[in-house]
Protein backbone atom coordinates (compact mmCIF):
# COMPACT_ATOMS: atom_id res chain seq x y z
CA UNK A 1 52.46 -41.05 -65.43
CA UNK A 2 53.99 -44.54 -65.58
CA UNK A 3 56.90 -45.84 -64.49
CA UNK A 4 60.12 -46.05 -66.75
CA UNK A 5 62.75 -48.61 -65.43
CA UNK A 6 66.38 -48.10 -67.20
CA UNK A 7 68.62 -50.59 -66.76
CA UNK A 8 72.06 -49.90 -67.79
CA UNK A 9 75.47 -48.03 -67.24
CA UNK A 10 76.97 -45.30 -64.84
CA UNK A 11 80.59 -43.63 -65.67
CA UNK A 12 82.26 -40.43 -65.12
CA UNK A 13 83.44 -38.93 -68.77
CA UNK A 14 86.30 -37.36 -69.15
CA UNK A 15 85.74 -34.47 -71.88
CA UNK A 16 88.96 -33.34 -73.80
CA UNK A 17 87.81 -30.29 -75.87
CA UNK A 18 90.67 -29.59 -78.87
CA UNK A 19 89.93 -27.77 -82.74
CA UNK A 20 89.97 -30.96 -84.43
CA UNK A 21 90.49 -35.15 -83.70
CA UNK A 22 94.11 -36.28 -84.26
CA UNK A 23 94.73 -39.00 -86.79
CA UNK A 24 96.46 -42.43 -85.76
CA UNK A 25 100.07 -41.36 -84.53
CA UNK A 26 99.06 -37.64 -84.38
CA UNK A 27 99.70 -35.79 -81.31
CA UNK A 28 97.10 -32.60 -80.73
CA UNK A 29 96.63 -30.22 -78.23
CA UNK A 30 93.67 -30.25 -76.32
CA UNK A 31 91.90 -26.59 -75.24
CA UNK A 32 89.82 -27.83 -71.97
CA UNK A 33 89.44 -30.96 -70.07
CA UNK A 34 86.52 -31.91 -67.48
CA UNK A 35 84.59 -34.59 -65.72
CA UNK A 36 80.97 -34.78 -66.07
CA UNK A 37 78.57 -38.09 -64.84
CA UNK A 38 77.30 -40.13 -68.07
CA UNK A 39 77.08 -43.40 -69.10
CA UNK A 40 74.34 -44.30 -71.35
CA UNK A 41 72.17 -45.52 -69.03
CA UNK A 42 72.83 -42.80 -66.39
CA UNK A 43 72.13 -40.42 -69.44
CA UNK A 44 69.25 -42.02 -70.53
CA UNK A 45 67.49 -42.15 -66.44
CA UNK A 46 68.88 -38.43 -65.54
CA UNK A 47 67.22 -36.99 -69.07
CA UNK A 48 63.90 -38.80 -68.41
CA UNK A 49 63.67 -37.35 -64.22
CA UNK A 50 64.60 -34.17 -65.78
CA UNK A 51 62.29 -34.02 -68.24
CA UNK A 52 59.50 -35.15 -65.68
CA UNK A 53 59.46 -38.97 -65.95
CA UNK A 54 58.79 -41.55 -63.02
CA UNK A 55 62.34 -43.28 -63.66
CA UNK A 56 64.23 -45.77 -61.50
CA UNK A 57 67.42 -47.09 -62.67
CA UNK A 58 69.42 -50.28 -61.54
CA UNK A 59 73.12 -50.06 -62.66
CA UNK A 60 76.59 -50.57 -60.86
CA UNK A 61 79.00 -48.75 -59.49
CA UNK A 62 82.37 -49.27 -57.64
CA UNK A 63 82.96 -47.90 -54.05
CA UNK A 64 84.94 -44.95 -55.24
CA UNK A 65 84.11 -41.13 -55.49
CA UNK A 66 83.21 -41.12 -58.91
CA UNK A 67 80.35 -43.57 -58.20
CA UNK A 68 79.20 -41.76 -55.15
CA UNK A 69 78.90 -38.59 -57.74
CA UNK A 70 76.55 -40.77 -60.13
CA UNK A 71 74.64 -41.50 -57.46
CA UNK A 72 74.12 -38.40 -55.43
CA UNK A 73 73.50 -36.66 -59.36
CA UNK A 74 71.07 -38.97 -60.29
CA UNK A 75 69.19 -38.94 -57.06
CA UNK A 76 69.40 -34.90 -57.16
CA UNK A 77 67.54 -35.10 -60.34
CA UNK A 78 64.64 -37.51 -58.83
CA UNK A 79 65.97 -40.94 -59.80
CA UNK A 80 65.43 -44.29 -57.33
CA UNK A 81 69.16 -44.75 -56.89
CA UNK A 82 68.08 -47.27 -53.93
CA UNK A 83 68.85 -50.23 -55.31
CA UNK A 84 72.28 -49.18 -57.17
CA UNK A 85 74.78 -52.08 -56.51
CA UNK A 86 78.25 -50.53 -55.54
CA UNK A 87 81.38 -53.50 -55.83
CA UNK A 88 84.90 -53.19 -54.10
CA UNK A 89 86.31 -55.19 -57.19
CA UNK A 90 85.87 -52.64 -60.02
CA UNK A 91 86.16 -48.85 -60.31
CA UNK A 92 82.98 -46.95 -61.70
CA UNK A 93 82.91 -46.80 -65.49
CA UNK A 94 84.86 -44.43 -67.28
CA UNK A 95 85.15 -42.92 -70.47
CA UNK A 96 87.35 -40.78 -72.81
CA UNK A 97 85.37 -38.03 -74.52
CA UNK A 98 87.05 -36.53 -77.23
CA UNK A 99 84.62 -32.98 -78.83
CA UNK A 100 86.02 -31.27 -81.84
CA UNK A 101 85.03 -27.34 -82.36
CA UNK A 102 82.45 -28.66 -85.22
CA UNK A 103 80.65 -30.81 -81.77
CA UNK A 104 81.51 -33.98 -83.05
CA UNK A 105 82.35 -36.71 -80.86
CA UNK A 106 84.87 -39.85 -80.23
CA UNK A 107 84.18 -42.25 -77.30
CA UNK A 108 86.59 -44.86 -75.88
CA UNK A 109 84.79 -46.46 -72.68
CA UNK A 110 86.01 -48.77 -70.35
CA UNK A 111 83.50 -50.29 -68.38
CA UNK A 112 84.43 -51.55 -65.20
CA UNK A 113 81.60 -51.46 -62.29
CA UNK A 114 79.09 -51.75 -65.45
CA UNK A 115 80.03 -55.34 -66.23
CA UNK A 116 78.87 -56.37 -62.15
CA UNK A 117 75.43 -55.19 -63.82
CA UNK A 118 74.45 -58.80 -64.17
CA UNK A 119 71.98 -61.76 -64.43
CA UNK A 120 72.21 -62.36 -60.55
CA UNK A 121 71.70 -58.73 -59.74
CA UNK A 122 68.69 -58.32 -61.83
CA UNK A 123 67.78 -61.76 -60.19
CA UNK A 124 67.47 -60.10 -57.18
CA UNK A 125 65.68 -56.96 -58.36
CA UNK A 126 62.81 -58.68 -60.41
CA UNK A 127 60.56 -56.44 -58.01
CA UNK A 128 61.61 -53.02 -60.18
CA UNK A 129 60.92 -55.00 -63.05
CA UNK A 130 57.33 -55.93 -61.63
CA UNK A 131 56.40 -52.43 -60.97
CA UNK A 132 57.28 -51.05 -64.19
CA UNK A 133 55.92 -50.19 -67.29
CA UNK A 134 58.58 -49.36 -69.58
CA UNK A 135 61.76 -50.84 -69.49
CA UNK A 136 64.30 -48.84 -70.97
CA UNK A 137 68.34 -50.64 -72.31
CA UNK A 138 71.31 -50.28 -73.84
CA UNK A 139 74.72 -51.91 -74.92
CA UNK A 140 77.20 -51.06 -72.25
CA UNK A 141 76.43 -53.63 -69.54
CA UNK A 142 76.88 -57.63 -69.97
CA UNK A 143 74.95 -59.07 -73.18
CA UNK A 144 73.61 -61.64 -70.74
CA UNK A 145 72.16 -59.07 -68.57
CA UNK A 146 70.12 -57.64 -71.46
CA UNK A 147 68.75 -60.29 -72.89
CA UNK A 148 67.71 -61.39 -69.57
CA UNK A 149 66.04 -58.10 -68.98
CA UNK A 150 64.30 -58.32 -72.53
CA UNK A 151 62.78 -61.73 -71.89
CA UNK A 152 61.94 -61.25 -68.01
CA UNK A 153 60.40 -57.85 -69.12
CA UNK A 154 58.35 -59.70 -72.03
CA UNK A 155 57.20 -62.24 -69.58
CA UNK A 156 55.57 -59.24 -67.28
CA UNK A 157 53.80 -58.04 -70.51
CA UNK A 158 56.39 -54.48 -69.83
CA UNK A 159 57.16 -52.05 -73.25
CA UNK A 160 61.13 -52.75 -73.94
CA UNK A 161 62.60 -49.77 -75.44
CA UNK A 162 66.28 -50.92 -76.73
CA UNK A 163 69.21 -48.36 -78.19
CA UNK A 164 71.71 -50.89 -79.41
CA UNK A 165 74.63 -48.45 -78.72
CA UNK A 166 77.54 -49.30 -78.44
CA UNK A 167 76.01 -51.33 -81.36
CA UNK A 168 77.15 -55.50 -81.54
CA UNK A 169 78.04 -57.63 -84.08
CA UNK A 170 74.76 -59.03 -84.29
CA UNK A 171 71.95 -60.23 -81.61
CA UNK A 172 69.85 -63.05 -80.77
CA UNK A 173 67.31 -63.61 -83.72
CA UNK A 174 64.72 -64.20 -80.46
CA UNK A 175 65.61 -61.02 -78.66
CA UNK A 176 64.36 -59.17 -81.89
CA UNK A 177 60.39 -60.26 -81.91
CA UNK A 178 60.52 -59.37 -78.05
CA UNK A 179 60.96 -55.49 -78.69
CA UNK A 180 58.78 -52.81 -78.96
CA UNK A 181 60.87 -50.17 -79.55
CA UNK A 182 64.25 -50.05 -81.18
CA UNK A 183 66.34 -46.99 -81.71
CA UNK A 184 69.75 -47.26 -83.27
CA UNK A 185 71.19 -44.36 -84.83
CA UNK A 186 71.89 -45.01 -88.62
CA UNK A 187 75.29 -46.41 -88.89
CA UNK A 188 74.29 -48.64 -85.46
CA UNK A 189 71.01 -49.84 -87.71
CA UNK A 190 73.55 -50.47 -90.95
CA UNK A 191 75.71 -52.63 -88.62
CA UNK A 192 72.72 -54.19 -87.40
CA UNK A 193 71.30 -54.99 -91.03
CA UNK A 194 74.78 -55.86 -92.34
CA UNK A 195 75.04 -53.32 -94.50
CA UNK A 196 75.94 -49.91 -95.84
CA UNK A 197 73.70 -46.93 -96.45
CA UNK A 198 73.64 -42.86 -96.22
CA UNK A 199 69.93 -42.61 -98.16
CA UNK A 200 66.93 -42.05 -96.32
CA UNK A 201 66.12 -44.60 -98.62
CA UNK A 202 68.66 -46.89 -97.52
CA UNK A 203 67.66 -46.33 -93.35
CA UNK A 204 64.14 -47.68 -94.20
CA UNK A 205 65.18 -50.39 -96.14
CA UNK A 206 67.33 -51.34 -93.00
CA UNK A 207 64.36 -50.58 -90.65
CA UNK A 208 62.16 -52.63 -92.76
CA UNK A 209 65.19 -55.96 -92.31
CA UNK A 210 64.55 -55.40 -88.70
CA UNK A 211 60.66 -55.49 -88.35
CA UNK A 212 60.77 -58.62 -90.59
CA UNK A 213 62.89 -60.18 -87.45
CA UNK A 214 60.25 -59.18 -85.49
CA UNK A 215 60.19 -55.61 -83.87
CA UNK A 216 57.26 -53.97 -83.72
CA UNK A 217 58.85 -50.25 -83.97
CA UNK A 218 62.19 -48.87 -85.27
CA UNK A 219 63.14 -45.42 -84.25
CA UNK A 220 66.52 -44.26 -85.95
CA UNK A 221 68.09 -40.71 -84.99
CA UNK A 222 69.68 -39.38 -87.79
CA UNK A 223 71.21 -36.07 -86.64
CA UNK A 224 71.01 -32.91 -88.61
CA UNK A 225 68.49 -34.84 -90.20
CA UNK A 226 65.94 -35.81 -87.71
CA UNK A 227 64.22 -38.36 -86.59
CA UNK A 228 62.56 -41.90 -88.38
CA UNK A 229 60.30 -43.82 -87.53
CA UNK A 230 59.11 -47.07 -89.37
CA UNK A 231 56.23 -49.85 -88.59
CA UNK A 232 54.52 -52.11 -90.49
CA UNK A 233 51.95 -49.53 -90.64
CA UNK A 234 54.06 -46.16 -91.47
CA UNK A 235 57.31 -44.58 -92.28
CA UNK A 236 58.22 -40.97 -91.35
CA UNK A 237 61.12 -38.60 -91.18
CA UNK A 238 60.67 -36.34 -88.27
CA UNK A 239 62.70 -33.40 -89.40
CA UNK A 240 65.71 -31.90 -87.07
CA UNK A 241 65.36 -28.50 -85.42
CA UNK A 242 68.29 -26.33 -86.84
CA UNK A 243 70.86 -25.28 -84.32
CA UNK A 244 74.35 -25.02 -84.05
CA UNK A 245 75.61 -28.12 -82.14
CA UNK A 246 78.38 -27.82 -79.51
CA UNK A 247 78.67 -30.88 -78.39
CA UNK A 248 76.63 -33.95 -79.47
CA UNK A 249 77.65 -36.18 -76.53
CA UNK A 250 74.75 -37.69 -74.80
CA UNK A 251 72.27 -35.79 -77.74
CA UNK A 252 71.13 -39.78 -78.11
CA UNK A 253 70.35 -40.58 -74.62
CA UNK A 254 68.80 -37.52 -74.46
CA UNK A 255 66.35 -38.24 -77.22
CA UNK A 256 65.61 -42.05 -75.99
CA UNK A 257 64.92 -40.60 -72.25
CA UNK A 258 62.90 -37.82 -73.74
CA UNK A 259 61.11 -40.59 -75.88
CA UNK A 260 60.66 -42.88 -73.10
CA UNK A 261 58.97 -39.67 -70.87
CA UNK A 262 56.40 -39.13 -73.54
CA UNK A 263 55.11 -42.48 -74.21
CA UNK A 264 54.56 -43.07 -70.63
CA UNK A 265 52.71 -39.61 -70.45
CA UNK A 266 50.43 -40.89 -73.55
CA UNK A 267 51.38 -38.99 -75.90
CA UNK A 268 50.77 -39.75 -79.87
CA UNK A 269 53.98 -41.14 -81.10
CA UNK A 270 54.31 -38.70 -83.66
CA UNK A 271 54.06 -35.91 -80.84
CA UNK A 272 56.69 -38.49 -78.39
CA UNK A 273 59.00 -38.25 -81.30
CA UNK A 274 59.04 -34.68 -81.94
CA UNK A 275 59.06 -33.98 -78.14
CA UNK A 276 62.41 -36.03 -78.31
CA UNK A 277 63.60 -34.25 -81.17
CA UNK A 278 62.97 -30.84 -79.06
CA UNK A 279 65.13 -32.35 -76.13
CA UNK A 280 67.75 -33.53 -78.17
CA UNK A 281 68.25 -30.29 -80.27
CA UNK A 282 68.86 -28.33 -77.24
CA UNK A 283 71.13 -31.01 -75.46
CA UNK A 284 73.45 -30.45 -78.59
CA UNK A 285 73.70 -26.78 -77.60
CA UNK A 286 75.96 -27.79 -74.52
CA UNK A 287 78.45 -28.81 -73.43
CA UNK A 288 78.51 -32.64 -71.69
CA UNK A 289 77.20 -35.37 -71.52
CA UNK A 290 73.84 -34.95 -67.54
CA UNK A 291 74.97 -31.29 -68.03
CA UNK A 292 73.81 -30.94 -71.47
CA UNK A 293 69.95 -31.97 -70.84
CA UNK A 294 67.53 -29.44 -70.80
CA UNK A 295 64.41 -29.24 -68.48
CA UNK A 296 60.76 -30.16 -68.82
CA UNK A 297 60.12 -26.29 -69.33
CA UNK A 298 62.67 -25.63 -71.91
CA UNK A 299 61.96 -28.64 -73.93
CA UNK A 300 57.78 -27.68 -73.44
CA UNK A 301 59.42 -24.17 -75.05
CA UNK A 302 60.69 -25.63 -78.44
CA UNK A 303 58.12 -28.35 -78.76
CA UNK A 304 55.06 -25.36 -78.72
CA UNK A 305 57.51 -23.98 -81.67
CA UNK A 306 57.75 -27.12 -83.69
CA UNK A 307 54.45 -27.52 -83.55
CA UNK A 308 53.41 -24.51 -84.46
């Protein structure tokens, strides 16, 4: 097994279950409110433990009792939380989760301790990035933090997995030909191509844009629809197991965790992908965001069935 790194965020979400999402100036009642650890990153490093992955994470948290949660939920679950940097200037991360009875999701996040998760800090933590082989990022820390991360990691010769979510406006043209591994879902890889698409046809078109800038792989969840994957070499649609979603909250980080766990066990990528698919179709089953990820044994379950 080798050694995933994620670098990224920690909040507490706040989940407000109600029948359907309001419209602007529309009041609605909600049916059940909770509070359950996520933050992509902290998704994305408690899926990968789970599902049996080597995973340290470095992130930020504030000295309150929602970061000492993250922290003691992550660890539980067999992440290196040692090196978690915990400010007195900025709460831990938060975020408003807002699930329909259909399982579709709103987010509003508001960062906080996450934006501490900087240049400095990885500075001072270049050993994790030594000792790692995959490096695993997303969008919801400082830009400067990841694209400091992306180049150190490319210096150490490390495979740099990013999900661009929350997706920006655009990125570096450089920080492009330095991934491996990119894995937007398909409106974050339309924003990313600056353009609009709901084909199949129109995803690979948009994958293709991006390996001409220079990544090597795009991976783009799709939903309901699956999975695709597109190199210079191939294109394939991994199809979607059918269930009946609940909640899709954290479904994503699920999958790129998931993802990240099979590559490092050496796995074919077309068996890494569908082994992500497997996680990810049962994460949509439940409810939350850490709660909602399924173990090594259940995801071993549905894998033996899609590949049957």
């Amino acid at each position: 097994m080798k050694k995933i790194l994620v670098i990224g965020s920690l909040n507490m979400d706040m989940v407000i279950e109600m029948k359907r999402m309001p419209i602007v100036g529309e009041t609605v009642l909600g049916t059940k409110m909770t509070y359950v650890p996520g933050g992509k990153g902290a998704n994305q490093a408690y899926a990968a433990a789970r599902l049996g992955g080597d995973v340290k994470m470095l992130g930020c948290i504030g000295e309150d009792d929602f970061g000492r949660t993250q922290k003691s939920n992550l660890a539980k679950c067999g992440v290196d939380t040692d090196d978690f940097k915990q400010t007195g200037t900025q709460g831990t991360g938060m975020a408003s989760i807002y699930v329909d009875e259909c399982g579709d999701n709103t987010v509003v996040v508001v960062p906080g301790a996450n934006m501490e998760c900087n240049v400095s800090y990885l500075k001072k933590n270049d050993e994790a990035l030594q000792e790692c082989d995959y490096v695993i990022l997303q969008m919801e820390i400082c830009c400067d933090a990841i694209y400091y991360a992306i180049s150190r990691a490319r210096e150490l010769g490390k495979t740099i997995i990013l999900n661009p979510a929350p997706v920006p406006d655009s990125l570096p043209d450089e920080i492009f030909s330095m991934l491996d591994y990119i894995t937007p879902n398909e409106s974050e890889l339309m924003k990313l191509c600056g353009k609009e698409g709901e084909s199949v046809e129109d995803y690979v078109e948009g994958a293709r844009q991006l390996l001409e800038k220079g990544v090597k792989n795009v991976l783009v969840t799709l939903g309901k629809k699956g999975a695709l994957f597109v190199n210079k070499e191939t294109e394939e649609l991994f199809p979607a197991r059918k269930v009946s979603a609940v909640d899709t909250t954290a479904a994503g980080d699920c999958f790129n965790g998931a993802f990240a766990v099979a590559l490092a066990e050496g796995r074919e990528l077309s068996e890494a992908v569908m082994f992500a698919n497997a996680a990810s179709s049962i994460a949509v089953t439940r409810n939350g965001a850490q709660t909602s990820i399924p173990t090594r044994e259940e995801t071993d379950e549905v894998l033996a069935e899609l590949l049957a």
